[in-house]
C-alpha atoms as a PDB file:
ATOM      1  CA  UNK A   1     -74.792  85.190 -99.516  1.00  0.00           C
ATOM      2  CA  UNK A   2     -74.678  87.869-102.413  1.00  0.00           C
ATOM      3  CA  UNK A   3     -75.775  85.181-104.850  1.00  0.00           C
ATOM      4  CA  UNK A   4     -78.874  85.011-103.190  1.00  0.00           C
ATOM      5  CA  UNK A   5     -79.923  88.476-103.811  1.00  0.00           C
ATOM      6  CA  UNK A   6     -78.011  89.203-107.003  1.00  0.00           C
ATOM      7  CA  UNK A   7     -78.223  88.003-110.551  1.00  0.00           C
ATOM      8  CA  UNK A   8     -75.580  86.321-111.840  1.00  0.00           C
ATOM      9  CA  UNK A   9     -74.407  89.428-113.899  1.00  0.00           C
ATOM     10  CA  UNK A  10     -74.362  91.544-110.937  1.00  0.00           C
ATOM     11  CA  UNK A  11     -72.726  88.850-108.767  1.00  0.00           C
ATOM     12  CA  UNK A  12     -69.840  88.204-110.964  1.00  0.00           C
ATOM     13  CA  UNK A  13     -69.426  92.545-111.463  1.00  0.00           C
ATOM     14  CA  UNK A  14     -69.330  92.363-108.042  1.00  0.00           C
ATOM     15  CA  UNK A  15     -66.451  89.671-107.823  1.00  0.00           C
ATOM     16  CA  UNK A  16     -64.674  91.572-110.619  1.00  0.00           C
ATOM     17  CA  UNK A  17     -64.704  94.616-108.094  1.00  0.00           C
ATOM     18  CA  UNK A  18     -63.409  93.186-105.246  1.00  0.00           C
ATOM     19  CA  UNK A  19     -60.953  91.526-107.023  1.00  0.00           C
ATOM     20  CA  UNK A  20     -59.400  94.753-107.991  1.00  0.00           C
ATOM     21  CA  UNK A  21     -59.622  95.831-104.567  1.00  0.00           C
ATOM     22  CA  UNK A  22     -57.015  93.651-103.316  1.00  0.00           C
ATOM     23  CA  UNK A  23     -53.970  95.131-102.096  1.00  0.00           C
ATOM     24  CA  UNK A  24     -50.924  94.214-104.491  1.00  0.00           C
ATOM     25  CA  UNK A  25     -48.707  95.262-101.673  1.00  0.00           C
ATOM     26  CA  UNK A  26     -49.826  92.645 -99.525  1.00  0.00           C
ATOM     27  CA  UNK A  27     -49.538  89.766-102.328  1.00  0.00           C
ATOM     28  CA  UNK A  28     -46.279  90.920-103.072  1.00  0.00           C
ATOM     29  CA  UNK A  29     -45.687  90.887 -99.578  1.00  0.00           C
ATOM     30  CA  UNK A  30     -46.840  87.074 -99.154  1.00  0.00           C
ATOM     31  CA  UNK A  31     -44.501  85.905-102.428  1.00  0.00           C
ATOM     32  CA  UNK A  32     -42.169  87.587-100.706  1.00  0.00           C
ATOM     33  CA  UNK A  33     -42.564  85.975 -96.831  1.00  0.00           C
ATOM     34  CA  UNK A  34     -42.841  82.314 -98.649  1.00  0.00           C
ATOM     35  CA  UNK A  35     -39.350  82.808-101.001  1.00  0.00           C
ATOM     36  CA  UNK A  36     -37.446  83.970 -97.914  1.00  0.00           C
ATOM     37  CA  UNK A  37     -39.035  80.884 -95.722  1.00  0.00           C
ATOM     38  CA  UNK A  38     -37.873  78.531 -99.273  1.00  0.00           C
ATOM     39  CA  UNK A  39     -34.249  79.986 -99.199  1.00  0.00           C
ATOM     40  CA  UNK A  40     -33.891  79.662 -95.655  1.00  0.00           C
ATOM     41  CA  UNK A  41     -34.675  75.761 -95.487  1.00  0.00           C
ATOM     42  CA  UNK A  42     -37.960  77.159 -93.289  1.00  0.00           C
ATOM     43  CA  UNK A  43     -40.607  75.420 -92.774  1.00  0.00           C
ATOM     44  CA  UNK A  44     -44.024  76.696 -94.161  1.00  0.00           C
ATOM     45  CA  UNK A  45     -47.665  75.827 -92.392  1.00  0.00           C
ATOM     46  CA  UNK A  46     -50.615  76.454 -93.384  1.00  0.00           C
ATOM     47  CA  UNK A  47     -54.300  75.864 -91.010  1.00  0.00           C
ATOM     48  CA  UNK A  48     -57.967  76.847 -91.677  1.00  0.00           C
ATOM     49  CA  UNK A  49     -61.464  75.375 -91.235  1.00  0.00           C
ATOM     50  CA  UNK A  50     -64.062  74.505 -93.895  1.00  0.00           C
ATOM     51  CA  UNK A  51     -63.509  76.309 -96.824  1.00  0.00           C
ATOM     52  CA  UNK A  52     -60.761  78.002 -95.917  1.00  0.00           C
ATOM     53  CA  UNK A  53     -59.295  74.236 -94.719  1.00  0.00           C
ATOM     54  CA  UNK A  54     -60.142  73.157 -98.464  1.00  0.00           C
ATOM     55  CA  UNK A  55     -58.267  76.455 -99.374  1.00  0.00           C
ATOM     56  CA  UNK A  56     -55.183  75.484 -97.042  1.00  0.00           C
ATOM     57  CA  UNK A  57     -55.131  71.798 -98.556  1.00  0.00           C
ATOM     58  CA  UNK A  58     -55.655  73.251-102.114  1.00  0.00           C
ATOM     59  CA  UNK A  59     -52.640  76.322-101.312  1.00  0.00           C
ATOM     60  CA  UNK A  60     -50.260  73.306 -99.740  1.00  0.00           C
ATOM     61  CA  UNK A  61     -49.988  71.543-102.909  1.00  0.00           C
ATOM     62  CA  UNK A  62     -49.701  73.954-105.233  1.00  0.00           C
ATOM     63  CA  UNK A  63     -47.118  75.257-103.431  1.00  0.00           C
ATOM     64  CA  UNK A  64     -45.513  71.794-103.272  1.00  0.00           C
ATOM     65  CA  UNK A  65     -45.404  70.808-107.226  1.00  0.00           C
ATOM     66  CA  UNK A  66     -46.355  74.095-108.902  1.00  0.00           C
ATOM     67  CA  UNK A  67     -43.446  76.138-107.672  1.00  0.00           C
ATOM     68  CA  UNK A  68     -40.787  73.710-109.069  1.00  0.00           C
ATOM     69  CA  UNK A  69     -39.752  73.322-112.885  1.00  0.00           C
ATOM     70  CA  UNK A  70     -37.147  70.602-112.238  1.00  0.00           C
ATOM     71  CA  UNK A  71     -38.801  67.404-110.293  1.00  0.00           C
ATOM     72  CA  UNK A  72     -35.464  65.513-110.254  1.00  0.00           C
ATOM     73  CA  UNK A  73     -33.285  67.300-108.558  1.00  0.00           C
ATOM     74  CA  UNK A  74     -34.302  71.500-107.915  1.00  0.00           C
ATOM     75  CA  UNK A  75     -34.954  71.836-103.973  1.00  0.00           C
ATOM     76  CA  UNK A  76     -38.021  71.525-102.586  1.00  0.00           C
ATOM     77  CA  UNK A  77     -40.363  73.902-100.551  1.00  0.00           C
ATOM     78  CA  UNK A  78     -40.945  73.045 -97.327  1.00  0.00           C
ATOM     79  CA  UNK A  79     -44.687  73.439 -96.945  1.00  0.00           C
ATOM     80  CA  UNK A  80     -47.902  71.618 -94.953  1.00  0.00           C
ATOM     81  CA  UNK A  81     -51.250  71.897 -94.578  1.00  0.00           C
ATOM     82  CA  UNK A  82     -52.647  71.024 -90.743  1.00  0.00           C
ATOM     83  CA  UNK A  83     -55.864  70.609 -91.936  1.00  0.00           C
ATOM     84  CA  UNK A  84     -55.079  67.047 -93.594  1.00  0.00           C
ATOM     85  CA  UNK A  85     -53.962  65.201 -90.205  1.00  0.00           C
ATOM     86  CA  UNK A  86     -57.622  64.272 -89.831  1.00  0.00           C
ATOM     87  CA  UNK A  87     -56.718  61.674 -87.291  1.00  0.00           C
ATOM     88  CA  UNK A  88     -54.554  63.942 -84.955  1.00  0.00           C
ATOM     89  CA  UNK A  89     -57.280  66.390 -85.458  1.00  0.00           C
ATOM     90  CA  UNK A  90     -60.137  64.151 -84.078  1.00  0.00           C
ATOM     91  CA  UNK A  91     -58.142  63.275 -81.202  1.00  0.00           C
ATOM     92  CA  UNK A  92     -57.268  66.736 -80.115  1.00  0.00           C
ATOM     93  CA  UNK A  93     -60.847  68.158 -80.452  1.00  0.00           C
ATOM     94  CA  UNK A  94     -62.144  64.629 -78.740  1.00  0.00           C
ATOM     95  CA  UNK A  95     -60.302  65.249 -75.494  1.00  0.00           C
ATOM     96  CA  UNK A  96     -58.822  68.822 -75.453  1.00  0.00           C
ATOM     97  CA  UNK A  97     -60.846  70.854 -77.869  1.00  0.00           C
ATOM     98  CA  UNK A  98     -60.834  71.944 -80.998  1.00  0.00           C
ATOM     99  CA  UNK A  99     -59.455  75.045 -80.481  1.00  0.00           C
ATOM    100  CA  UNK A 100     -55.962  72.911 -80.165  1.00  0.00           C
ATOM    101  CA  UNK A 101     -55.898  71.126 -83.403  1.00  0.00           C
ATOM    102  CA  UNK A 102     -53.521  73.521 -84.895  1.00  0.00           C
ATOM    103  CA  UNK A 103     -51.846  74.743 -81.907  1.00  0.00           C
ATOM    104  CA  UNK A 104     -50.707  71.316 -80.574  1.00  0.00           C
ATOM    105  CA  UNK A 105     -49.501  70.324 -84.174  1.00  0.00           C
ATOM    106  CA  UNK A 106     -47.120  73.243 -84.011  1.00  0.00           C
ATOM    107  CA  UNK A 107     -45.643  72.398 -80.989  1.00  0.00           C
ATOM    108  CA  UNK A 108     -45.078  68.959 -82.387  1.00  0.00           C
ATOM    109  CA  UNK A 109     -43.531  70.244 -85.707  1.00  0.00           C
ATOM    110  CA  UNK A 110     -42.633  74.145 -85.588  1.00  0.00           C
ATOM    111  CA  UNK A 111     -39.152  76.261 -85.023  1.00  0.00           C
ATOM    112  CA  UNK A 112     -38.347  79.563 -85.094  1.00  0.00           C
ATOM    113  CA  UNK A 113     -37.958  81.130 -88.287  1.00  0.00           C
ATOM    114  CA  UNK A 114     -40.564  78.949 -89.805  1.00  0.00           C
ATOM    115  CA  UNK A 115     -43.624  80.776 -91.567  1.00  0.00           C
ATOM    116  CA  UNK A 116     -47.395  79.910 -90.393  1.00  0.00           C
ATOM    117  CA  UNK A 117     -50.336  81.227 -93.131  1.00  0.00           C
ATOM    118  CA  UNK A 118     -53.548  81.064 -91.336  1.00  0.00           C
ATOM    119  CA  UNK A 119     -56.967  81.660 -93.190  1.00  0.00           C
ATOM    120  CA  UNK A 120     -59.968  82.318 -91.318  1.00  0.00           C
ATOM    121  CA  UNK A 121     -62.913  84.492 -93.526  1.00  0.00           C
ATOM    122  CA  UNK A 122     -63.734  85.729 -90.207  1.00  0.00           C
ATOM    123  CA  UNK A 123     -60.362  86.643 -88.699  1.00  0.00           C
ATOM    124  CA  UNK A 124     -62.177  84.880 -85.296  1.00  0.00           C
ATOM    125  CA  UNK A 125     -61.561  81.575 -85.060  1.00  0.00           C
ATOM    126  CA  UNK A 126     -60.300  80.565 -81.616  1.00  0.00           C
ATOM    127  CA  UNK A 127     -58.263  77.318 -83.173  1.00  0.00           C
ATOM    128  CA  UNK A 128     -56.426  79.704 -85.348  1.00  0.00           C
ATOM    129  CA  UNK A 129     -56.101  82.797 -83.091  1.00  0.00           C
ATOM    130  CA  UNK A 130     -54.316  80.498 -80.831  1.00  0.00           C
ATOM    131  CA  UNK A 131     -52.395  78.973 -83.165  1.00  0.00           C
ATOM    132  CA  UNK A 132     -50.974  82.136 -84.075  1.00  0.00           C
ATOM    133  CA  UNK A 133     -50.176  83.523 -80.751  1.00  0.00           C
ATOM    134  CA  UNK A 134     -48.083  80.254 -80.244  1.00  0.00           C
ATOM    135  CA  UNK A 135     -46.371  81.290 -83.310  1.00  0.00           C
ATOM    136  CA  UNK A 136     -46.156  84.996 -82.137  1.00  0.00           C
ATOM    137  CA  UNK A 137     -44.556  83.754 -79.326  1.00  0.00           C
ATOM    138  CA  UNK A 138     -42.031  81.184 -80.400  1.00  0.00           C
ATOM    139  CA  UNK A 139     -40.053  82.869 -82.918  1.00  0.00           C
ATOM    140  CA  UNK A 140     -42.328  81.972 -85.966  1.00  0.00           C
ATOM    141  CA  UNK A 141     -43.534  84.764 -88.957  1.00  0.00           C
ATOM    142  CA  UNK A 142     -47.422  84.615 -89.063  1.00  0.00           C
ATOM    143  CA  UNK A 143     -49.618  85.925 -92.198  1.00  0.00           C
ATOM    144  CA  UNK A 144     -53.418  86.167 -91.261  1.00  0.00           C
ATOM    145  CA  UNK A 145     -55.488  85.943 -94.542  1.00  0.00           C
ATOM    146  CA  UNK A 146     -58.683  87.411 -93.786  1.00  0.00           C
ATOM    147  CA  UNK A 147     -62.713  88.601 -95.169  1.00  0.00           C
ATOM    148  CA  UNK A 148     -65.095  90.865 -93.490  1.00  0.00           C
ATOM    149  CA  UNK A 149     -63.330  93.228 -91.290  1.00  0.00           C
ATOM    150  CA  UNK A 150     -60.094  91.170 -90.116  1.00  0.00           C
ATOM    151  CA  UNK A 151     -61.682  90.363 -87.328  1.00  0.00           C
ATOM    152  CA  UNK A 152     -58.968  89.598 -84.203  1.00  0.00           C
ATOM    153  CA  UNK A 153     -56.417  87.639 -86.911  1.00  0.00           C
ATOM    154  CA  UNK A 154     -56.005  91.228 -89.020  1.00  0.00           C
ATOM    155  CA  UNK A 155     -53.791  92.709 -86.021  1.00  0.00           C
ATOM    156  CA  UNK A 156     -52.483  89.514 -84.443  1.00  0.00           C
ATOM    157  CA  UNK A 157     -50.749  88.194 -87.546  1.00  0.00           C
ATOM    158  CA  UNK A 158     -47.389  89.887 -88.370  1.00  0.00           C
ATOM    159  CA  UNK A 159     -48.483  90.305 -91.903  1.00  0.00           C
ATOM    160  CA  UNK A 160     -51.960  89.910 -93.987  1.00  0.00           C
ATOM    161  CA  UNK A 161     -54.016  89.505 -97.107  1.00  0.00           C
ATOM    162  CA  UNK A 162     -57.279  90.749 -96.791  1.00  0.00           C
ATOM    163  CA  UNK A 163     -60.546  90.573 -98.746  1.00  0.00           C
ATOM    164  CA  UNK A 164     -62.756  93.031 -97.438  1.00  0.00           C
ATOM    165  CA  UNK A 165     -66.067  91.849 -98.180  1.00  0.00           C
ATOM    166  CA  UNK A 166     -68.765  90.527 -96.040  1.00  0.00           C
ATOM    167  CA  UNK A 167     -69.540  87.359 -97.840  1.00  0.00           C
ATOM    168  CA  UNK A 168     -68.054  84.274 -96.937  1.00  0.00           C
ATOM    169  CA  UNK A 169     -68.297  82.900-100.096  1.00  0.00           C
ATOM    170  CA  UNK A 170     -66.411  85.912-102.183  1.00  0.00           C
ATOM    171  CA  UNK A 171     -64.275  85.733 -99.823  1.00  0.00           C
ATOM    172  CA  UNK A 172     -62.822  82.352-100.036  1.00  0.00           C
ATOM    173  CA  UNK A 173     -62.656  83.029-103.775  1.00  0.00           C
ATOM    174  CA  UNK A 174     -60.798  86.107-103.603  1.00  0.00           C
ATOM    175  CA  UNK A 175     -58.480  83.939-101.337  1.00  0.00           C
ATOM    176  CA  UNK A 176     -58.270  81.134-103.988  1.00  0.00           C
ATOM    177  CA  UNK A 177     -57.790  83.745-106.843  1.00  0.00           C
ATOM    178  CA  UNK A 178     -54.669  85.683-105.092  1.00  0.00           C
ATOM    179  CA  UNK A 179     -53.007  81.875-104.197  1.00  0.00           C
ATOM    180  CA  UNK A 180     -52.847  81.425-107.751  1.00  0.00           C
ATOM    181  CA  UNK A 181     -51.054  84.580-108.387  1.00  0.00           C
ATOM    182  CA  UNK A 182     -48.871  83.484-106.049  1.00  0.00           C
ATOM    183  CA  UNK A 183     -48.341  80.448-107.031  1.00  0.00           C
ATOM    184  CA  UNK A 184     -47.057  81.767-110.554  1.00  0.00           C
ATOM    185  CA  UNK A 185     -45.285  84.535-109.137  1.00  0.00           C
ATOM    186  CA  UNK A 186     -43.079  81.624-106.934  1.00  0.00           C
ATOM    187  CA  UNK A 187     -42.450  79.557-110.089  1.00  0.00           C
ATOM    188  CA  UNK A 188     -41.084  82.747-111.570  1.00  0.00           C
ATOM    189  CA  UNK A 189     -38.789  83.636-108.691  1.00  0.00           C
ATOM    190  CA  UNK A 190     -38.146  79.866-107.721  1.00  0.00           C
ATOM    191  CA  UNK A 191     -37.895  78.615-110.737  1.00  0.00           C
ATOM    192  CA  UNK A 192     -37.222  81.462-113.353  1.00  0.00           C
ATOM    193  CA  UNK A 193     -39.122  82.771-116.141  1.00  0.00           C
ATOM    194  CA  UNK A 194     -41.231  80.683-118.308  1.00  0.00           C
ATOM    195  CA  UNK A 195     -39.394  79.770-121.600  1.00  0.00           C
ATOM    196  CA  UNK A 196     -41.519  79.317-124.867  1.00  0.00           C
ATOM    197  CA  UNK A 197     -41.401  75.762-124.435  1.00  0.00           C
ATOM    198  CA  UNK A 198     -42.662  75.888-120.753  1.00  0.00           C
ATOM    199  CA  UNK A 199     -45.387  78.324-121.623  1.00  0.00           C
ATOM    200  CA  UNK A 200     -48.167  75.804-123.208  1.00  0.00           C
END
Protein backbone atom coordinates (compact mmCIF):
# COMPACT_ATOMS: atom_id res chain seq x y z
CA UNK A 1 0.00 0.00 0.00
CA UNK A 2 2.30 2.82 -1.52
CA UNK A 3 -0.33 5.38 -0.56
CA UNK A 4 0.32 4.70 2.83
CA UNK A 5 3.85 5.71 2.85
CA UNK A 6 3.84 8.23 0.01
CA UNK A 7 2.37 11.64 -0.50
CA UNK A 8 0.06 12.05 -2.94
CA UNK A 9 2.64 13.78 -5.32
CA UNK A 10 4.97 11.00 -5.02
CA UNK A 11 2.22 8.36 -5.33
CA UNK A 12 0.78 9.59 -8.48
CA UNK A 13 4.87 10.10 -10.00
CA UNK A 14 5.00 6.79 -9.10
CA UNK A 15 1.80 5.65 -11.11
CA UNK A 16 3.01 7.87 -13.98
CA UNK A 17 6.22 5.56 -13.95
CA UNK A 18 4.84 2.42 -14.04
CA UNK A 19 2.54 3.34 -16.44
CA UNK A 20 5.26 3.92 -18.90
CA UNK A 21 6.69 0.75 -17.99
CA UNK A 22 4.15 -1.28 -19.58
CA UNK A 23 5.07 -3.29 -22.42
CA UNK A 24 3.31 -1.92 -25.71
CA UNK A 25 4.14 -5.22 -27.24
CA UNK A 26 2.04 -7.04 -25.00
CA UNK A 27 -1.10 -4.54 -25.39
CA UNK A 28 -0.73 -4.74 -28.90
CA UNK A 29 -0.54 -8.26 -28.48
CA UNK A 30 -3.97 -8.45 -26.42
CA UNK A 31 -5.92 -6.05 -29.24
CA UNK A 32 -4.60 -8.32 -31.32
CA UNK A 33 -5.71 -11.96 -29.51
CA UNK A 34 -9.39 -10.26 -28.92
CA UNK A 35 -9.87 -9.02 -32.94
CA UNK A 36 -8.83 -12.49 -34.13
CA UNK A 37 -11.29 -14.22 -31.34
CA UNK A 38 -14.17 -11.24 -32.87
CA UNK A 39 -13.50 -12.33 -36.56
CA UNK A 40 -13.54 -15.83 -35.84
CA UNK A 41 -17.16 -15.89 -34.17
CA UNK A 42 -14.90 -16.98 -30.81
CA UNK A 43 -15.99 -16.76 -27.80
CA UNK A 44 -14.17 -14.39 -25.29
CA UNK A 45 -14.08 -15.05 -21.20
CA UNK A 46 -12.95 -13.22 -18.87
CA UNK A 47 -12.52 -14.43 -14.64
CA UNK A 48 -10.87 -12.69 -11.62
CA UNK A 49 -11.52 -12.14 -7.90
CA UNK A 50 -12.09 -8.87 -6.02
CA UNK A 51 -10.73 -6.17 -7.76
CA UNK A 52 -9.57 -7.78 -10.46
CA UNK A 53 -13.43 -9.48 -10.63
CA UNK A 54 -14.67 -5.69 -10.63
CA UNK A 55 -11.94 -5.26 -13.39
CA UNK A 56 -13.30 -8.42 -15.40
CA UNK A 57 -17.04 -7.11 -15.03
CA UNK A 58 -15.87 -3.51 -15.85
CA UNK A 59 -13.43 -5.05 -19.15
CA UNK A 60 -16.71 -7.35 -20.24
CA UNK A 61 -18.79 -4.46 -20.97
CA UNK A 62 -16.73 -2.24 -22.44
CA UNK A 63 -15.83 -4.68 -24.65
CA UNK A 64 -19.52 -5.41 -25.31
CA UNK A 65 -20.89 -1.70 -26.28
CA UNK A 66 -17.65 0.29 -26.61
CA UNK A 67 -16.15 -1.67 -29.45
CA UNK A 68 -19.21 -1.19 -31.76
CA UNK A 69 -20.18 2.14 -33.70
CA UNK A 70 -23.30 0.67 -35.33
CA UNK A 71 -25.88 -0.81 -32.52
CA UNK A 72 -28.41 -1.89 -35.19
CA UNK A 73 -26.96 -4.09 -37.16
CA UNK A 74 -22.60 -4.26 -36.99
CA UNK A 75 -21.75 -7.83 -35.37
CA UNK A 76 -21.28 -8.27 -32.05
CA UNK A 77 -18.28 -9.45 -29.84
CA UNK A 78 -18.67 -12.39 -28.21
CA UNK A 79 -17.47 -11.65 -24.70
CA UNK A 80 -18.38 -12.67 -20.73
CA UNK A 81 -17.37 -12.04 -17.57
CA UNK A 82 -17.55 -15.33 -15.00
CA UNK A 83 -17.40 -13.26 -12.23
CA UNK A 84 -21.19 -12.03 -12.61
CA UNK A 85 -22.89 -15.66 -12.29
CA UNK A 86 -22.99 -14.97 -8.56
CA UNK A 87 -25.46 -17.75 -8.11
CA UNK A 88 -23.48 -20.54 -10.00
CA UNK A 89 -20.58 -19.18 -8.15
CA UNK A 90 -22.02 -19.74 -4.59
CA UNK A 91 -23.01 -23.10 -5.46
CA UNK A 92 -19.72 -24.28 -6.76
CA UNK A 93 -17.62 -22.87 -3.84
CA UNK A 94 -20.61 -24.24 -1.35
CA UNK A 95 -20.08 -27.86 -2.31
CA UNK A 96 -16.91 -28.21 -4.49
CA UNK A 97 -14.74 -25.24 -3.74
CA UNK A 98 -13.99 -22.22 -4.87
CA UNK A 99 -11.21 -23.01 -6.72
CA UNK A 100 -13.99 -24.41 -9.40
CA UNK A 101 -16.05 -21.39 -9.95
CA UNK A 102 -14.37 -20.58 -13.13
CA UNK A 103 -13.23 -23.89 -14.15
CA UNK A 104 -16.68 -25.61 -14.06
CA UNK A 105 -18.25 -22.55 -15.95
CA UNK A 106 -15.89 -23.31 -18.80
CA UNK A 107 -16.72 -26.65 -19.14
CA UNK A 108 -20.32 -25.60 -19.27
CA UNK A 109 -19.72 -22.83 -21.93
CA UNK A 110 -16.10 -23.08 -23.63
CA UNK A 111 -14.71 -24.57 -27.20
CA UNK A 112 -11.68 -24.62 -28.73
CA UNK A 113 -10.55 -21.63 -30.33
CA UNK A 114 -12.27 -19.49 -27.83
CA UNK A 115 -10.03 -16.85 -25.88
CA UNK A 116 -9.97 -16.90 -21.83
CA UNK A 117 -8.34 -13.38 -20.15
CA UNK A 118 -7.65 -14.17 -16.62
CA UNK A 119 -6.54 -11.37 -14.08
CA UNK A 120 -5.09 -12.26 -10.91
CA UNK A 121 -2.57 -9.22 -9.26
CA UNK A 122 -0.87 -12.11 -7.86
CA UNK A 123 -0.54 -14.51 -10.80
CA UNK A 124 -1.55 -17.29 -7.76
CA UNK A 125 -4.87 -17.80 -7.51
CA UNK A 126 -5.78 -21.50 -7.50
CA UNK A 127 -9.51 -20.71 -9.10
CA UNK A 128 -7.79 -19.09 -11.96
CA UNK A 129 -4.63 -21.24 -12.34
CA UNK A 130 -7.01 -24.00 -12.86
CA UNK A 131 -9.13 -22.38 -14.95
CA UNK A 132 -6.43 -21.82 -17.25
CA UNK A 133 -4.93 -25.18 -17.39
CA UNK A 134 -8.50 -26.39 -18.45
CA UNK A 135 -8.15 -23.93 -21.14
CA UNK A 136 -4.47 -24.99 -21.86
CA UNK A 137 -5.74 -28.18 -22.29
CA UNK A 138 -8.87 -27.98 -24.36
CA UNK A 139 -7.89 -26.09 -27.29
CA UNK A 140 -8.59 -22.55 -25.80
CA UNK A 141 -5.91 -19.24 -26.15
CA UNK A 142 -5.25 -18.01 -22.51
CA UNK A 143 -3.83 -14.33 -21.63
CA UNK A 144 -2.71 -14.10 -17.88
CA UNK A 145 -2.81 -10.37 -16.81
CA UNK A 146 -0.64 -10.11 -13.95
CA UNK A 147 1.22 -7.57 -10.85
CA UNK A 148 4.09 -8.40 -8.67
CA UNK A 149 6.23 -10.94 -10.25
CA UNK A 150 3.67 -13.08 -12.47
CA UNK A 151 3.49 -15.31 -10.04
CA UNK A 152 2.48 -19.11 -11.53
CA UNK A 153 -0.22 -17.34 -14.21
CA UNK A 154 2.98 -15.32 -16.00
CA UNK A 155 4.25 -18.78 -17.57
CA UNK A 156 1.02 -20.78 -17.63
CA UNK A 157 -0.93 -18.37 -19.80
CA UNK A 158 -0.06 -18.50 -23.56
CA UNK A 159 0.23 -14.79 -23.61
CA UNK A 160 0.36 -11.80 -20.85
CA UNK A 161 0.09 -8.23 -19.71
CA UNK A 162 2.02 -7.54 -16.86
CA UNK A 163 2.34 -4.72 -14.31
CA UNK A 164 5.32 -5.24 -12.45
CA UNK A 165 4.79 -3.60 -9.29
CA UNK A 166 4.27 -4.91 -5.88
CA UNK A 167 1.18 -3.06 -4.93
CA UNK A 168 -2.05 -4.47 -5.36
CA UNK A 169 -3.64 -1.42 -5.70
CA UNK A 170 -1.31 0.12 -8.73
CA UNK A 171 -1.70 -2.76 -10.02
CA UNK A 172 -5.31 -3.10 -10.67
CA UNK A 173 -5.05 0.45 -12.01
CA UNK A 174 -2.43 -0.15 -14.40
CA UNK A 175 -4.80 -3.07 -15.44
CA UNK A 176 -7.84 -0.69 -15.73
CA UNK A 177 -5.68 1.99 -17.57
CA UNK A 178 -4.27 -0.54 -20.44
CA UNK A 179 -8.23 -2.00 -20.87
CA UNK A 180 -9.05 1.33 -21.90
CA UNK A 181 -6.42 1.52 -24.48
CA UNK A 182 -7.71 -1.39 -25.61
CA UNK A 183 -10.88 -0.71 -25.69
CA UNK A 184 -10.21 2.33 -28.16
CA UNK A 185 -7.74 0.55 -30.06
CA UNK A 186 -10.82 -2.30 -30.84
CA UNK A 187 -13.27 0.46 -31.83
CA UNK A 188 -10.60 1.59 -34.24
CA UNK A 189 -9.93 -1.80 -35.79
CA UNK A 190 -13.64 -3.05 -35.26
CA UNK A 191 -15.20 -0.28 -36.05
CA UNK A 192 -12.83 2.12 -38.05
CA UNK A 193 -11.43 5.38 -37.35
CA UNK A 194 -13.24 8.00 -35.50
CA UNK A 195 -14.83 10.58 -37.92
CA UNK A 196 -15.15 14.31 -36.74
CA UNK A 197 -18.59 13.74 -35.92
CA UNK A 198 -17.84 10.60 -33.75
CA UNK A 199 -14.99 12.31 -32.01
CA UNK A 200 -17.01 14.55 -29.28
Amino acid sequence: MLGATLGAKEYFDRVCREIQALDLGQIDAFSQLIEDAYHAGKFVFIIGNGGSGANASHLCEDLNKCTLRDFESQKRLRVLSLTDNTAGIMAWANDEGYDRIFIEQLKNLASPGDVLLAISGSGNSPNILKAVEWANTNGMTTLGITGFGGGKLKSLAHKNLHAGIDDMGIVESLHQVAFHYIIDDLYRRISGPLTAAHAS
